[in-house]
Protein backbone atom coordinates (compact mmCIF):
# COMPACT_ATOMS: atom_id res chain seq x y z
CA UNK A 1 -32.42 64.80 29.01
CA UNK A 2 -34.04 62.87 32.34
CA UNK A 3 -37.19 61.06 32.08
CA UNK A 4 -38.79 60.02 35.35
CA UNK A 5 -41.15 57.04 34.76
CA UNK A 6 -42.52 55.10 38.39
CA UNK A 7 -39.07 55.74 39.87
CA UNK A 8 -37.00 54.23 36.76
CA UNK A 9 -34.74 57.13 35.27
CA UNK A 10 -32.74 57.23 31.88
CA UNK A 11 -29.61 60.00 31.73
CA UNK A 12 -28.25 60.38 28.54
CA UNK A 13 -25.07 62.45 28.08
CA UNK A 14 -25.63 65.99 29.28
CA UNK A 15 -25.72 68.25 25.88
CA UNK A 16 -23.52 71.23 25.48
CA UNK A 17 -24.56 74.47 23.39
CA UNK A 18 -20.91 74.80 21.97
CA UNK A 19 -21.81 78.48 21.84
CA UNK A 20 -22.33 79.22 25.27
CA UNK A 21 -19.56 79.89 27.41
CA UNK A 22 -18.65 77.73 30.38
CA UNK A 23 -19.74 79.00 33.57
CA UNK A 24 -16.38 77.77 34.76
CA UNK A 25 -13.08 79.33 33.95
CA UNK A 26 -10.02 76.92 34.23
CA UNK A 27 -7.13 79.11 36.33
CA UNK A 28 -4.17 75.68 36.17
CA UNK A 29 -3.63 72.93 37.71
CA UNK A 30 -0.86 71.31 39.77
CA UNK A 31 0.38 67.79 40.22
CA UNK A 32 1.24 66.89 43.54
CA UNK A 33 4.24 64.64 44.16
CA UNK A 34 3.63 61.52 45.87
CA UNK A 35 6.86 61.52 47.77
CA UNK A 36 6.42 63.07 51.99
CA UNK A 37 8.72 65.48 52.21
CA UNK A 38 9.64 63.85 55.93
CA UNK A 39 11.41 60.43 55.52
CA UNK A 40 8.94 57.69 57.15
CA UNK A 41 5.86 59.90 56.76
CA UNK A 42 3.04 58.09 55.14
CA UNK A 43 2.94 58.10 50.99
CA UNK A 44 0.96 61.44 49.80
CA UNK A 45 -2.38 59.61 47.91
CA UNK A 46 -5.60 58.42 47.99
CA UNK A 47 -7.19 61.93 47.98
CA UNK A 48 -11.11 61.56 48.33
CA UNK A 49 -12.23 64.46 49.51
CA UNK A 50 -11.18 68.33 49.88
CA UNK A 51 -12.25 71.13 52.46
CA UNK A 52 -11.65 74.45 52.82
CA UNK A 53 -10.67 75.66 56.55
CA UNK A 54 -9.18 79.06 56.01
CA UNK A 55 -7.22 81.09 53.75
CA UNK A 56 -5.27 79.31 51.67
CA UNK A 57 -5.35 76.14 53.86
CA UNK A 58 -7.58 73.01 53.09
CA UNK A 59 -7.96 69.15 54.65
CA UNK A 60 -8.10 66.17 52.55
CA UNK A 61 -8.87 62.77 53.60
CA UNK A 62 -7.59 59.61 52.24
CA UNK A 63 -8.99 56.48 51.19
CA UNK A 64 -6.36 54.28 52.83
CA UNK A 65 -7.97 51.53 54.24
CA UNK A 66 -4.54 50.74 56.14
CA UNK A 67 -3.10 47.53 54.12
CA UNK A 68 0.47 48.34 54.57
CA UNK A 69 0.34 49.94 57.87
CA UNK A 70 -0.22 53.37 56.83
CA UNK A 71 -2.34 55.33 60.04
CA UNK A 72 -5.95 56.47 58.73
CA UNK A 73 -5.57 60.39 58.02
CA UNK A 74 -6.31 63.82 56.46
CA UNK A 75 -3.80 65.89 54.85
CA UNK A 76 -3.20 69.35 55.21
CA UNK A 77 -3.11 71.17 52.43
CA UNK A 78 -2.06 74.64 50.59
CA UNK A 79 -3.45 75.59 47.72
CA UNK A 80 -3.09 79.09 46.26
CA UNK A 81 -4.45 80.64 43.34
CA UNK A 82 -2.91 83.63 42.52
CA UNK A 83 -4.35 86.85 41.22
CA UNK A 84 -2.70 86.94 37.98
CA UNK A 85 -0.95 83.85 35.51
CA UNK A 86 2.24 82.64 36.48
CA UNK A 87 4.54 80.94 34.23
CA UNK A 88 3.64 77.02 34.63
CA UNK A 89 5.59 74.33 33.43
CA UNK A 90 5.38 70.43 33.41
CA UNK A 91 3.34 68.30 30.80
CA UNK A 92 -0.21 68.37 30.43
CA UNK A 93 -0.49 64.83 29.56
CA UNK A 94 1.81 63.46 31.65
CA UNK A 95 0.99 60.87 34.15
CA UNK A 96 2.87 59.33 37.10
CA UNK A 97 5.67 59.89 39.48
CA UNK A 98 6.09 63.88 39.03
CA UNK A 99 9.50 65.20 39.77
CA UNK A 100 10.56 67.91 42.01
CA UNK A 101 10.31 68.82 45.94
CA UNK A 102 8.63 65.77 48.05
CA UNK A 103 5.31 66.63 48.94
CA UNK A 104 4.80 69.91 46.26
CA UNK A 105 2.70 70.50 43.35
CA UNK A 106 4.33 70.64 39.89
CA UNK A 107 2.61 72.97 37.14
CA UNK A 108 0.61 70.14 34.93
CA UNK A 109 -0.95 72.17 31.96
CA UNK A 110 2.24 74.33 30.80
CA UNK A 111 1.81 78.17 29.85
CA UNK A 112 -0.25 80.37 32.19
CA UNK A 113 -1.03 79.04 35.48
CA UNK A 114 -2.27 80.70 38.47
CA UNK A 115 -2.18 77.80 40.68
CA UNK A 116 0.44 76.42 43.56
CA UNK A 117 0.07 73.25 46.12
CA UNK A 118 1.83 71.42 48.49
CA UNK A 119 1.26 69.23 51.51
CA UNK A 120 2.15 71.00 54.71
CA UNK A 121 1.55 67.53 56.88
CA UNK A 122 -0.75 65.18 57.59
CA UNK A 123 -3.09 64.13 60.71
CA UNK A 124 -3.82 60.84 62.24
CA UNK A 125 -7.98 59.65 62.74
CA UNK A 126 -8.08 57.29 65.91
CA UNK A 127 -11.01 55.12 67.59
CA UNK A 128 -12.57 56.35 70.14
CA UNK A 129 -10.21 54.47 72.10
CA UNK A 130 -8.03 56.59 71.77
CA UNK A 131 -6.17 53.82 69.62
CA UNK A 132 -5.33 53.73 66.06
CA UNK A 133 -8.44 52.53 63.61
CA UNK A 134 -7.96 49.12 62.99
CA UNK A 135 -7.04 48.65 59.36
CA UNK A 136 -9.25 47.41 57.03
CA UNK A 137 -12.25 48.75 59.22
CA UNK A 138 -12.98 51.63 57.37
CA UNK A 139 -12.99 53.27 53.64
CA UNK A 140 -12.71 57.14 54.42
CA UNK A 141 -13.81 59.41 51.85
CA UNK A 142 -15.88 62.27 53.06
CA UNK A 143 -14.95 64.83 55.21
CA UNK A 144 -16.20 68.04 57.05
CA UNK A 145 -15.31 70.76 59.28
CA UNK A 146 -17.47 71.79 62.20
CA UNK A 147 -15.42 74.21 65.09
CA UNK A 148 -12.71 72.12 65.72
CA UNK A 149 -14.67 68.50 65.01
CA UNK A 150 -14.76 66.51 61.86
CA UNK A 151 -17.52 64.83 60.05
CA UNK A 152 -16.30 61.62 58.06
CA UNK A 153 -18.00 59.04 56.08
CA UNK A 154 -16.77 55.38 55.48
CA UNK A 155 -17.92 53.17 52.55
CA UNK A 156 -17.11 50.47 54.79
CA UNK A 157 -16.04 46.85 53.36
CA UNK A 158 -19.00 44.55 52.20
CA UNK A 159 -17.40 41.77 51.46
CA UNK A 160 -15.53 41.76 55.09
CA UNK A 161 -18.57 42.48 55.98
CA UNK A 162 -17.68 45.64 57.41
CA UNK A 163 -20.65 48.23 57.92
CA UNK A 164 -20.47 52.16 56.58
CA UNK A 165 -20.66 55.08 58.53
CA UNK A 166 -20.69 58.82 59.34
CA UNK A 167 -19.70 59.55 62.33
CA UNK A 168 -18.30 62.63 64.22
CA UNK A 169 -14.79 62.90 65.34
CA UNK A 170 -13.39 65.10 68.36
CA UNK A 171 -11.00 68.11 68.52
CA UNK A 172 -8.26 64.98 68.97
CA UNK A 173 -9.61 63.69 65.96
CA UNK A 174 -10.82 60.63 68.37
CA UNK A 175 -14.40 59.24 67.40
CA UNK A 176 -17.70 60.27 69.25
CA UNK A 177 -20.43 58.63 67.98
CA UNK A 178 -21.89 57.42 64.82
CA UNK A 179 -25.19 58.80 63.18
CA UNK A 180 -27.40 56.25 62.88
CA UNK A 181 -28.83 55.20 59.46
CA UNK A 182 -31.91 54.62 58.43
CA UNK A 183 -33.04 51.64 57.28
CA UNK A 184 -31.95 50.06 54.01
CA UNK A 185 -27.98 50.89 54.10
CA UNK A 186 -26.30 48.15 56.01
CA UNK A 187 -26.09 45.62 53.45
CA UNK A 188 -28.32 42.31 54.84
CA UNK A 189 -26.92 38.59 54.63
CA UNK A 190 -27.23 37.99 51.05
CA UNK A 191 -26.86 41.22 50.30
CA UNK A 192 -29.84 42.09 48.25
CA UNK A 193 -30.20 45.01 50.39
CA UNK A 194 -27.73 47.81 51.82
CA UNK A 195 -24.73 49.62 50.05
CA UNK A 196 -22.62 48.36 46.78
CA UNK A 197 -19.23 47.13 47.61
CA UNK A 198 -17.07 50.42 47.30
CA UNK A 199 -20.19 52.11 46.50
CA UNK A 200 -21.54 53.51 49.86
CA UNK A 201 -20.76 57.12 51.60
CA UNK A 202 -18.47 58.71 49.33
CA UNK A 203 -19.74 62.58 49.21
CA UNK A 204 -20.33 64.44 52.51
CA UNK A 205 -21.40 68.24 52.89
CA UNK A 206 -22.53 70.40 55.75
CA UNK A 207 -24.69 73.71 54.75
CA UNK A 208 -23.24 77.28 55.68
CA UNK A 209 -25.35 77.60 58.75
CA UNK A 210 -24.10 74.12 60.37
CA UNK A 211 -27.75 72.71 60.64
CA UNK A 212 -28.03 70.41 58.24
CA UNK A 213 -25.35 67.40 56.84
CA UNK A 214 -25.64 65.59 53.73
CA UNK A 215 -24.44 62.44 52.53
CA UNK A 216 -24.92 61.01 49.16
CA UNK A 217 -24.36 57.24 48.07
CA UNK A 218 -22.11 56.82 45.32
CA UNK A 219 -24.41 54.52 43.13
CA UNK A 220 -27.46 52.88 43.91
CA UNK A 221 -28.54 50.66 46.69
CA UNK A 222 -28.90 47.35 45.59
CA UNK A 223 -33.15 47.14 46.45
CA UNK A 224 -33.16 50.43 44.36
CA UNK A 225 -31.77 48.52 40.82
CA UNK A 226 -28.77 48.11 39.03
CA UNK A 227 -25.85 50.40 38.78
CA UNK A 228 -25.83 52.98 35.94
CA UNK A 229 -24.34 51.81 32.51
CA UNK A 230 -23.44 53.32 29.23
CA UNK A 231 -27.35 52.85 28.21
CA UNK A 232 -29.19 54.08 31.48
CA UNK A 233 -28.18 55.98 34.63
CA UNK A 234 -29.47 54.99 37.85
CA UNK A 235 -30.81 56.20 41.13
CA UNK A 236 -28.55 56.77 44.26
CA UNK A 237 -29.62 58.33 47.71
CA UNK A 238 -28.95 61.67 49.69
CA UNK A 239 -29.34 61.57 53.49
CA UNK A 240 -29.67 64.91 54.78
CA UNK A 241 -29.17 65.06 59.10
CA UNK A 242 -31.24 67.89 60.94
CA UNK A 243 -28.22 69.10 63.27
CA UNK A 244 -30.59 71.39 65.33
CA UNK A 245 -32.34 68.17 66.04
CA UNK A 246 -29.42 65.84 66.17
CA UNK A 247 -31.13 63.45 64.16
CA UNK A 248 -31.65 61.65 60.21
CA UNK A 249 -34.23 64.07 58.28
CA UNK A 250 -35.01 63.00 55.06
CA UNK A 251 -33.59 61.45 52.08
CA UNK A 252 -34.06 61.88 48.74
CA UNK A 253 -33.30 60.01 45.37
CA UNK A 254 -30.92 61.70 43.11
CA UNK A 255 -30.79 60.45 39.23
CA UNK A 256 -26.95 60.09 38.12
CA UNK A 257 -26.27 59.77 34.25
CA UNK A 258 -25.69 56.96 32.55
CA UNK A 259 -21.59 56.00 32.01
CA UNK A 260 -19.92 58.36 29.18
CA UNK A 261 -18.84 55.73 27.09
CA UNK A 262 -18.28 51.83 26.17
CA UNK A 263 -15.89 49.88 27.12
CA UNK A 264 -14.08 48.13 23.73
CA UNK A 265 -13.39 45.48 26.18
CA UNK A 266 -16.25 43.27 27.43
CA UNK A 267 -14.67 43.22 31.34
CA UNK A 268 -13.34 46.56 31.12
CA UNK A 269 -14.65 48.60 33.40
CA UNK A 270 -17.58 51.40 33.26
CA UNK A 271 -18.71 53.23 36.03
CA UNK A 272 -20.47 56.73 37.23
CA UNK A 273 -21.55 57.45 40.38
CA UNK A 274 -21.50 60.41 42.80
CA UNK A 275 -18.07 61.36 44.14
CA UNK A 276 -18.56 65.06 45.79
CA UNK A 277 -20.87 67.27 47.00
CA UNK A 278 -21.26 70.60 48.02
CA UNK A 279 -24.24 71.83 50.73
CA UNK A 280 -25.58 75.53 49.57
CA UNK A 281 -28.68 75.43 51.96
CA UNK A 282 -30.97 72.77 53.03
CA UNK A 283 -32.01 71.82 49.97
CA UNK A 284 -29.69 73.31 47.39
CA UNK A 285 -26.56 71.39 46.19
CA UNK A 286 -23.36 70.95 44.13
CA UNK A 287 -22.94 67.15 43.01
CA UNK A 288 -20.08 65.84 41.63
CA UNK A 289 -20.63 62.61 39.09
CA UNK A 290 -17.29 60.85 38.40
CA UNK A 291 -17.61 58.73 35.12
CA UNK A 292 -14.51 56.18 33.96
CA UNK A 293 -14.26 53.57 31.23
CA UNK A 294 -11.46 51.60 30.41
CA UNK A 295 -9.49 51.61 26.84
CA UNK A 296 -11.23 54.31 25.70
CA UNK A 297 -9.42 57.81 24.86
CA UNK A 298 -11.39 60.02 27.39
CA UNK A 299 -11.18 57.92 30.40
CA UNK A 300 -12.97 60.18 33.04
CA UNK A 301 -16.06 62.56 32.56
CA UNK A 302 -16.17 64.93 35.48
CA UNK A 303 -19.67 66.31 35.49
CA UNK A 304 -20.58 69.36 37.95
CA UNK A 305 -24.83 69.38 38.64
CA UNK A 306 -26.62 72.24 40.53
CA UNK A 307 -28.99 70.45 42.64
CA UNK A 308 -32.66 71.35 44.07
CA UNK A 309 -34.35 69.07 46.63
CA UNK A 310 -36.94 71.39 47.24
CA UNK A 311 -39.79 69.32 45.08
CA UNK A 312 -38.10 66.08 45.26
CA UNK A 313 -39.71 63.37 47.19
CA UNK A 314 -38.60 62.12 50.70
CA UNK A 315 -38.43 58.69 49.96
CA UNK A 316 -37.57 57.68 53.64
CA UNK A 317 -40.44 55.65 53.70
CA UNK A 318 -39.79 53.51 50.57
CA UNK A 319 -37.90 50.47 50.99
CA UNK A 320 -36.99 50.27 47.51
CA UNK A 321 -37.15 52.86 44.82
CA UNK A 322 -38.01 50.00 41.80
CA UNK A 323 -41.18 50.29 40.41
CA UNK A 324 -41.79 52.86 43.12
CA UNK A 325 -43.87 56.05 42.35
CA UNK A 326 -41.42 59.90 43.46
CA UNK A 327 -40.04 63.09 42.00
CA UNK A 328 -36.24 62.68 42.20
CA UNK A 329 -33.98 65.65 42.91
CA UNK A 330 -34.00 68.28 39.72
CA UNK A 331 -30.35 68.86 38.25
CA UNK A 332 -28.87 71.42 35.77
CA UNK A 333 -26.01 70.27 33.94
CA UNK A 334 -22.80 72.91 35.02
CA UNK A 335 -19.71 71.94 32.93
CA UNK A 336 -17.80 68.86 32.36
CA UNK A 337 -13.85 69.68 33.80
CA UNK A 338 -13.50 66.95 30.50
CA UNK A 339 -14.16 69.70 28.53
CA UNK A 340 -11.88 72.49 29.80
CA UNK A 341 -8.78 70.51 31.29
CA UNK A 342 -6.32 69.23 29.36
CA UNK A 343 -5.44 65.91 31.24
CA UNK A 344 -7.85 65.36 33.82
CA UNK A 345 -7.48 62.07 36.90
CA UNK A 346 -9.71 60.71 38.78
CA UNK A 347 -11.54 63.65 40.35
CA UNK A 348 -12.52 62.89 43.71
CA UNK A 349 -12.71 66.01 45.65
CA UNK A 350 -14.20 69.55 45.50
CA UNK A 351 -14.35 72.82 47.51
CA UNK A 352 -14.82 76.63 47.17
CA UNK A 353 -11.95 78.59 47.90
CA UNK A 354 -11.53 82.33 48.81
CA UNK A 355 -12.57 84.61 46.18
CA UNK A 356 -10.91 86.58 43.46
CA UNK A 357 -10.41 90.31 43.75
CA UNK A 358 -12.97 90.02 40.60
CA UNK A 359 -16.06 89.10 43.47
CA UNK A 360 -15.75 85.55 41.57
CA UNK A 361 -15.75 82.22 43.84
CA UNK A 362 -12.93 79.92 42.97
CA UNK A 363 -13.82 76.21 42.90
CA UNK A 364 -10.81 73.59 43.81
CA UNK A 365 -10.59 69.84 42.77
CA UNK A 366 -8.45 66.98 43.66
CA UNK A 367 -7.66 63.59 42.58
CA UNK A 368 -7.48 60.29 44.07
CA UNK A 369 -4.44 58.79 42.42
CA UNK A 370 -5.23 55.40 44.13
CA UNK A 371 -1.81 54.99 45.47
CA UNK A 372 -1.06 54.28 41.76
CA UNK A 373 1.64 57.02 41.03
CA UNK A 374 3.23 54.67 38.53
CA UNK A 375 -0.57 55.03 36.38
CA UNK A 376 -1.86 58.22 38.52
CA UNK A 377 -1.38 61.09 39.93
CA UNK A 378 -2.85 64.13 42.55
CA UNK A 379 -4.02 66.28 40.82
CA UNK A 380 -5.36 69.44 42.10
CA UNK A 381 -7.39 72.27 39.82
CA UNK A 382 -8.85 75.47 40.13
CA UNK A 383 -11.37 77.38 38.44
CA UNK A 384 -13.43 80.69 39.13
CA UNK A 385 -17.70 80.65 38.83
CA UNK A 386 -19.44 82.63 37.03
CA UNK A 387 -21.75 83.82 40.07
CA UNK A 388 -24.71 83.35 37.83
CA UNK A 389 -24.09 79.81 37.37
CA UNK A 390 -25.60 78.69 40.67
CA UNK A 391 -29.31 79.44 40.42
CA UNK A 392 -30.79 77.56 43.69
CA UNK A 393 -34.28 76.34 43.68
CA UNK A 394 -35.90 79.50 43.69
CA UNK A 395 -35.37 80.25 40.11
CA UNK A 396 -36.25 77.07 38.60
């Protein structure tokens, strides 16, 4: 349940009739190994993101900020889901360096499986220089496909003091410009204003059309009130650009739930935020919350939202959503991948596929193993959608 009261919203854990079928069907899941299958090619992780160019062929950026020397980049990936089960093997709960082929997926759920993976290569993101980024200058976790340029966002690095950003990158993967930001994102001296530390741009979406690009804040901004805990959610933000006009639109506040459980440690981490979205229209999306505690059994809950704008607020004006008076965007709980995976990661990154011979969409995920394969992996998953399950706003 979400109660809106003078901006302040409470999200509960989404309830489940356990009698009503999932709108998502889970086809398998593969884990990809870590290892580059060329010798002096970068380490396969940090997967934050997941597009679908073509056919079976998808780009993935990764979060490397460039601490070791490793070139900021997208991989190319692909993923096939196959029209009938194939036999899968592997563990479903197993966890860290996967064996087999460098650079291919590994069946993770055992049984049926009607998924396959593997990283075909990998391309480098450059200044507009022409030069490599500079490392630690950027946090890359959103990415988009326009013609042959790329949309990426950057959390940026507040306590460097290193600004976020989404800015548009050339056919040579070179930068062009940056979008400029409303007010309210950079994060100020004292930082009592701006973007959370590893909290900024982490989802990115474009609609079908091309006119209009989204970009969501993982949590809130710190004028809009504290970060969501196991006892209250919180508010992030959604920019949404006006490509037509080539310039920032509207923005709109979008309630996330609170965390799925407690921490039985009192430093041990609980987050939720935002991790992925998906742009159906202008004001119709998929959001992706990404919950984690620490020391508890179920580590992540992966929560899938259909999303209308179309009666929320545009809270452009509003320097701080606290005690501030706005509809929020209206969300129908989908499915929790919790609930139909048997050993889920750290779900980062999500994107429709091609569609079954059935008429169904299929919906990919991948993981962010955090360059952690010891504790982590890459994980990618498919399902199909029921093609009732996404309503849009017109139906509400």
């Amino acid at each position: 349940m979400l109660l809106a009261v003078g901006g302040i919203v409470a999200c509960g854990p989404a309830e489940t009739d356990p009698g009503i079928a999932s709108p998502l069907t889970f086809l398998g899941d593969v884990i990809i190994n870590p290892v580059p299958a060329v010798s002096g090619d970068p380490e396969i992780g940090g997967l934050s993101s997941l597009y679908h160019v073509g056919d079976s062929v998808y780009y993935a950026i990764s979060d490397d900020r460039g601490r070791t020397g490793r070139p900021a980049r997208f991989y190319v990936l692909d993923i096939h889901v196959a029209d009938r089960d194939t036999v899968g093997g592997g563990d479903s709960g197993r966890s860290g360096t996967v064996e087999g082929n460098p650079g291919e997926g590994t069946a993770a759920g055992g049984g049926s499986n009607r998924v396959t993976a593997s990283v075909l290569g990998w391309e480098e993101i450059f200044a507009a220089s022409g030069e490599p980024l500079e490392p630690l200058t950027y946090d890359l976790e959103g990415m988009v496909v326009l013609d042959a340029n790329f949309f990426i966002s950057s959390e940026g690095d507040v306590a460097r003091g290193v600004e976020p950003f989404v800015a548009v990158f050339g056919p040579d993967r070179a930068m062009m410009e940056t979008l400029a930001l409303p007010p309210g994102y950079v994060p100020n001296a004292d930082r009592s204003s701006g973007v959370r530390d590893n909290l900024a741009f982490e989802a990115l979406g474009i609609t079908p059309d091309a006119r209009y690009l989204f970009a969501a804040t993982e949590s809130a901004l710190e004028q809009d009130g504290a970060v969501a805990t196991p006892d209250a959610g919180t508010m992030a933000r959604i920019l949404r650009f006006d490509r037509d006009h080539g310039v920032f639109d509207a923005q709109f506040a979008y309630p996330i739930d609170a965390v799925h459980d407690s921490s039985p440690s009192p430093i041990g981490l609980e987050v939720n935020g935002v991790a992925e979205l998906i742009a159906l229209s202008g004001d119709h999306l998929l959001v992706l919350e990404r919950s984690f505690v620490a020391g508890v059994i179920r580590f992540h809950s992966i929560k899938l939202f259909d999303v209308c704008l179309a009666d929320a607020t545009d809270v452009s004006g509003m320097g701080s959503l606290t005690d501030a008076e706005f509809v929020p965007a209206s969300k129908r709980f989908i499915a929790d991948l919790a609930d139909l995976v048997p050993h889920l990661d750290n779900v980062e990154g999500m994107s429709f596929g091609p569609s079954l011979p059935s008429g169904e969409r299929t919906l990919i995920f991948v993981s962010d193993n955090n360059f952690a394969p010891e504790r982590q992996i890459t994980q990618v998953l498919a399902f199909s959608v029921d093609p009732n399950a996404l309503q849009g706003c017109s139906s509400r």
